[in-house]
C-alpha atoms as a PDB file:
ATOM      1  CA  UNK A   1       0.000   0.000   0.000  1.00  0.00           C
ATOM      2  CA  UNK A   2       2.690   2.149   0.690  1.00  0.00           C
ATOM      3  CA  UNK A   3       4.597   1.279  -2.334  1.00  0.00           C
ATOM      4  CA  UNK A   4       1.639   2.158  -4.362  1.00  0.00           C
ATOM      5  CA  UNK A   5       1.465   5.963  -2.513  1.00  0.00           C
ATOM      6  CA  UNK A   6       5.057   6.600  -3.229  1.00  0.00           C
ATOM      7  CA  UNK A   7       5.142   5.375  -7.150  1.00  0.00           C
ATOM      8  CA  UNK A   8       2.317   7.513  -7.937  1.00  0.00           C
ATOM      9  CA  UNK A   9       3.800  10.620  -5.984  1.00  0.00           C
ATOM     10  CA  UNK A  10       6.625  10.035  -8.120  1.00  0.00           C
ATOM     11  CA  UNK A  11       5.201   8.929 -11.194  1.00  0.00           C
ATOM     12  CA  UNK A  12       4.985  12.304 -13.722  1.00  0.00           C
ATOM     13  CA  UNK A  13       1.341  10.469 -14.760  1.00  0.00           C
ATOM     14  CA  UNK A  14       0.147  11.821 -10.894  1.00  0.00           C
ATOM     15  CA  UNK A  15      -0.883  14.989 -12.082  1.00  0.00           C
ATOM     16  CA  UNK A  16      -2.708  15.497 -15.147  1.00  0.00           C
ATOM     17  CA  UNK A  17      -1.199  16.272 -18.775  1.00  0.00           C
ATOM     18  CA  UNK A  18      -1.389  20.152 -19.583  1.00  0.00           C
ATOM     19  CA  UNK A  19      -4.353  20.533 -21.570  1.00  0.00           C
ATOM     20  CA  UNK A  20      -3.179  21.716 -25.428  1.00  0.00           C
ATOM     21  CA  UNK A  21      -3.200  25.440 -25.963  1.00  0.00           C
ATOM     22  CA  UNK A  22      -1.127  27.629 -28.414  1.00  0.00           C
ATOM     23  CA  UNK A  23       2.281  27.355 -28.798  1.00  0.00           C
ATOM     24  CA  UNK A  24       4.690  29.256 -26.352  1.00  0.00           C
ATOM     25  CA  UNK A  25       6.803  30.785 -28.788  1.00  0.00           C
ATOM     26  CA  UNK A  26       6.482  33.409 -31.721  1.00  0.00           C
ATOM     27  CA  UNK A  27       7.264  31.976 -35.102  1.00  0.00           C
ATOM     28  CA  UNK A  28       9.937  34.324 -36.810  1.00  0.00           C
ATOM     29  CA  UNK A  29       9.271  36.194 -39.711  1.00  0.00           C
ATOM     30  CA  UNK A  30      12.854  36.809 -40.895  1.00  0.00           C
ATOM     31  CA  UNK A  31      14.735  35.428 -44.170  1.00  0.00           C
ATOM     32  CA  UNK A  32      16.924  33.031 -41.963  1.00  0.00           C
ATOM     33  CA  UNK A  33      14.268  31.054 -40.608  1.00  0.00           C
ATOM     34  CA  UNK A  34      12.061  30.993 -44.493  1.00  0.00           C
ATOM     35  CA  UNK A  35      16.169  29.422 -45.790  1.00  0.00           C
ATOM     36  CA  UNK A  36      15.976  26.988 -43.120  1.00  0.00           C
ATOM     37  CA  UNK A  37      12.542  26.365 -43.717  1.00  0.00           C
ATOM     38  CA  UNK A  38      13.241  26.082 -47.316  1.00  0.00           C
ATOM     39  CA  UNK A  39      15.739  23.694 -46.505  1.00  0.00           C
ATOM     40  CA  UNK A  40      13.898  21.448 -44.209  1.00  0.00           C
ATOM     41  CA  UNK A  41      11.448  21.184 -47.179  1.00  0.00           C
ATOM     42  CA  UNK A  42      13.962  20.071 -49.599  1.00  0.00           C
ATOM     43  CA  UNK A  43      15.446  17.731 -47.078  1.00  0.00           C
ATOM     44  CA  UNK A  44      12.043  16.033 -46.127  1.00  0.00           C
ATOM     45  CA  UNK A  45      10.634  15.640 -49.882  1.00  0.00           C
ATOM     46  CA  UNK A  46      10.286  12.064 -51.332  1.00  0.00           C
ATOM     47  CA  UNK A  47      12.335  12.605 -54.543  1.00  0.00           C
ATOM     48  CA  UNK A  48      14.218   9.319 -54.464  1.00  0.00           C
ATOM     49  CA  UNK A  49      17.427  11.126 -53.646  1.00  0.00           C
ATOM     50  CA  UNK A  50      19.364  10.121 -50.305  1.00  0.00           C
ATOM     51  CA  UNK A  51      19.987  12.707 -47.652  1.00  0.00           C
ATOM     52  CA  UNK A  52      23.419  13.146 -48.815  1.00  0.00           C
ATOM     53  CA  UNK A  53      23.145  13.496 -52.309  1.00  0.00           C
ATOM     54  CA  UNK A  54      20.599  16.164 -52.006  1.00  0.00           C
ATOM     55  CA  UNK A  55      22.936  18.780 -51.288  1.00  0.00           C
ATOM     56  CA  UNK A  56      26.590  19.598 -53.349  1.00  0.00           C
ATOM     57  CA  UNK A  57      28.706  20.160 -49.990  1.00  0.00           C
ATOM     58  CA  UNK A  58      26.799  16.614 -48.434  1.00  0.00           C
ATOM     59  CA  UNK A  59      28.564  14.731 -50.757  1.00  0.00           C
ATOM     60  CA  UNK A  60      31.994  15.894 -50.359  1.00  0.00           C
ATOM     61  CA  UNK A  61      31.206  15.209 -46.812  1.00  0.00           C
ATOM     62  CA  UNK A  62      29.945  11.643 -46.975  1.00  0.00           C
ATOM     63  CA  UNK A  63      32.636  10.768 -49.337  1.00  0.00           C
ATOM     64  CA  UNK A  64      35.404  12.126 -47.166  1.00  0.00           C
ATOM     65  CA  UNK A  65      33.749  10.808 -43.971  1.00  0.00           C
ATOM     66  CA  UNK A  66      33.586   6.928 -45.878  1.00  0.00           C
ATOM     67  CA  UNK A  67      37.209   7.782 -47.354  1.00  0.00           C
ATOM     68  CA  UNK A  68      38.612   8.231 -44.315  1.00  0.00           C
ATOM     69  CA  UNK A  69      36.653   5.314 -42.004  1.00  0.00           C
ATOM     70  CA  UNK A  70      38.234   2.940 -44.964  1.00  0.00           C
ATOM     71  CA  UNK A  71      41.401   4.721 -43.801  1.00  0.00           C
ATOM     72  CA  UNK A  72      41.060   4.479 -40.215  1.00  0.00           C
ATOM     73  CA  UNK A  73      40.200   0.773 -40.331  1.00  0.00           C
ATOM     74  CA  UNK A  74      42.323  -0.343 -42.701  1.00  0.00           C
ATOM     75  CA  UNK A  75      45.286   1.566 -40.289  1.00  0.00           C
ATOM     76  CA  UNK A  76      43.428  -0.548 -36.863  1.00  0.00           C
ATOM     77  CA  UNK A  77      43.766  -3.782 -38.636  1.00  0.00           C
ATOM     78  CA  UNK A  78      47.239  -3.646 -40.118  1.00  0.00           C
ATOM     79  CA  UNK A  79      48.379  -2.187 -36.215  1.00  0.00           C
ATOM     80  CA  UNK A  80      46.847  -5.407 -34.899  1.00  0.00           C
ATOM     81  CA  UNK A  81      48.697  -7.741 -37.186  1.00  0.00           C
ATOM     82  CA  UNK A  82      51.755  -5.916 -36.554  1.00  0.00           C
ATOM     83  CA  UNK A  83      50.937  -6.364 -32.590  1.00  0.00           C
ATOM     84  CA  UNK A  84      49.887 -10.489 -32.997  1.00  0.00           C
ATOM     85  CA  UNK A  85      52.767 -11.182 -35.520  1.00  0.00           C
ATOM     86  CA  UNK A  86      55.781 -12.217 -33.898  1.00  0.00           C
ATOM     87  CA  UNK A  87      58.856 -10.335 -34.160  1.00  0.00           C
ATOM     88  CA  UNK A  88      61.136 -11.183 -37.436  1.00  0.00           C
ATOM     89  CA  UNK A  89      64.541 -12.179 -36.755  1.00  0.00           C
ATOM     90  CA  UNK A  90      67.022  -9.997 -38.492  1.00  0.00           C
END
């Protein structure tokens, strides 16, 4: 019984939800926020494109970022062959 007092004094379903009312915050009205807008639209629309390809600096991006996990990886595994190799007699 006690248990049951204390979980719902600390459950945040205790008190009732806020009932729905207008947002809190203006919308802006400036030309960053119809870009970014803009943007999201482009970003969101079913055009068959990837994320990354949707933009000319994204790809650059992605192909760097895959260039250089090859890279990375390729570096890891060749480090741990060198560490589980044994020495070479010279």
């Amino acid at each position: 019984m006690l248990g049951k007092v204390v979980f719902r004094h600390l459950s945040s379903l205790a008190e009732p939800l806020p009932r729905v009312t207008q947002g809190r915050y203006p919308v802006p009205n400036d030309s960053r926020f119809k870009q970014l807008m803009e943007k999201q639209t482009r970003f969101c629309r079913d055009d068959g494109l990837l994320v990354w390809q949707k933009a000319g600096a994204d790809v650059t991006i992605y192909r760097f970022a895959v260039i250089g996990s090859a890279v990375a990886t390729i570096s890891s595994i060749y480090g741990l062959w060198r560490l589980i190799s044994p020495p070479q007699n010279a």
